[in-house]
Protein backbone atom coordinates (compact mmCIF):
# COMPACT_ATOMS: atom_id res chain seq x y z
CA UNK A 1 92.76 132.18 84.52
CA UNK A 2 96.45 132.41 83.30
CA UNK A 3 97.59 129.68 85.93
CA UNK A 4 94.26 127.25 85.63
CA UNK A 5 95.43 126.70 82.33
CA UNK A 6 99.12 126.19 83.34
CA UNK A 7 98.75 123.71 86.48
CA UNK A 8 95.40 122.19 84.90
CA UNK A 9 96.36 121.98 81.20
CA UNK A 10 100.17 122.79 80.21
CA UNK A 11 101.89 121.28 83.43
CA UNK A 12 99.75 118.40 84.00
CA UNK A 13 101.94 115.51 83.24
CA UNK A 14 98.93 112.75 83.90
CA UNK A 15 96.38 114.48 81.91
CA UNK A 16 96.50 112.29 79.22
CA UNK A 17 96.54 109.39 81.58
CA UNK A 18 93.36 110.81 83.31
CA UNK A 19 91.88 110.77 79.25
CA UNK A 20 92.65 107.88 78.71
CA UNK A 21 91.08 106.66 81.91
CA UNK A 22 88.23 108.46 81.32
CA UNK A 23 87.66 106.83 77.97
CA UNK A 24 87.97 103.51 78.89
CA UNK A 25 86.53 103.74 81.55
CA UNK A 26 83.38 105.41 79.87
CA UNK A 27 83.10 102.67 77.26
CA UNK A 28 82.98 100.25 79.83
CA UNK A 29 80.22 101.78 82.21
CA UNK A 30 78.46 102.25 78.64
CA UNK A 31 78.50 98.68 77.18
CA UNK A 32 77.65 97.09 81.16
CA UNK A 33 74.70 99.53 81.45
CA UNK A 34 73.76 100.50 78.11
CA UNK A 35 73.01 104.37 79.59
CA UNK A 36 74.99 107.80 78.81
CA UNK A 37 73.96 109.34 82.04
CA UNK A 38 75.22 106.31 84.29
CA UNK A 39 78.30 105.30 82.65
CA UNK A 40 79.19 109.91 82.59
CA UNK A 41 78.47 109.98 86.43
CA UNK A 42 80.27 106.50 86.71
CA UNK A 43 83.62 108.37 85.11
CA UNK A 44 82.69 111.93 87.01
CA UNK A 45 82.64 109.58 90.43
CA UNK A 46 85.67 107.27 89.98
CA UNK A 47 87.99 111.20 88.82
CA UNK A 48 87.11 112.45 92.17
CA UNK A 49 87.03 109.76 94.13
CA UNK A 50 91.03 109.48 92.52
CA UNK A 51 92.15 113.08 93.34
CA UNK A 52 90.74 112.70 96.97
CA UNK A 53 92.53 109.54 97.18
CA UNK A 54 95.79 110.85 95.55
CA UNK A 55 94.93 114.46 98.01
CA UNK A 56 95.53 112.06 101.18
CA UNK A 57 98.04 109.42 100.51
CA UNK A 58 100.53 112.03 98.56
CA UNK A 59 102.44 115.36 100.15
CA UNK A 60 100.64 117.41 97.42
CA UNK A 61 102.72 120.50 98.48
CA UNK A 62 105.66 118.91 98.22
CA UNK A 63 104.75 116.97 94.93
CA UNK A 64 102.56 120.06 93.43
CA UNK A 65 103.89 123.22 95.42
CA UNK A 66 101.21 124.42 97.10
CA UNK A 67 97.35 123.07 97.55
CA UNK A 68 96.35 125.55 94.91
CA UNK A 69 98.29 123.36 92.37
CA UNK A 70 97.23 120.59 93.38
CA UNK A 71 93.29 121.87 93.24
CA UNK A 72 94.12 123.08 89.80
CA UNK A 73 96.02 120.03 88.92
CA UNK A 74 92.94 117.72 89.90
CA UNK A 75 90.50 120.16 88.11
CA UNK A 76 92.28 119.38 84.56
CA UNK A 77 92.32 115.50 85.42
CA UNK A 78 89.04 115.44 85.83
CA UNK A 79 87.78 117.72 83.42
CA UNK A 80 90.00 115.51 81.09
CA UNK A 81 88.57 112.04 82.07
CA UNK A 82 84.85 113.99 81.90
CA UNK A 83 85.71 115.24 78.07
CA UNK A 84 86.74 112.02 76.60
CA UNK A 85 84.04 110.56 78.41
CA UNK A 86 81.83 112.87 76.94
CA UNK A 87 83.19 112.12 73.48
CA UNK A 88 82.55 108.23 73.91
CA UNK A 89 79.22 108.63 75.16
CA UNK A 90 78.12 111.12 72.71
């Protein structure tokens, strides 16, 4: 538990970028399709989609250490985007 919060939380340097995404990108799903549900799983789908991306076209254990990191690291992004999604939507 002590490292999710370290690599996900505390050592994630693009977590607030991933917020930020996650917001915007929230608002945006929300005002084309007027619907919580749609414009969450729009925000939920784009976050993963993103770490898979960034999984293939980085080294994530040179970048990250190890593929643990990186798992943990992606875990916080998107639980990040999800929150402030959540927070727009709601």
């Amino acid at each position: 538990m002590n490292s999710l919060f370290k690599y996900a939380v505390y050592q994630n340097k693009w977590l607030w970028f991933h917020i930020l995404g996650g917001g915007i990108l929230a608002k945006l799903a929300l005002a084309i399709f007027k619907n919580g549900q749609i414009a969450m799983e729009i925000v939920l789908l784009v976050a993963v989609l993103w770490e898979i991306f960034e999984y293939f076209k980085d080294d994530v254990e040179k970048i990250y250490g190890s593929k643990k990191r990186f798992f943990l690291d992606a875990l916080g992004d998107i639980a990040g985007a999800a929150l402030m999604a959540f927070i727009i939507i709601v």
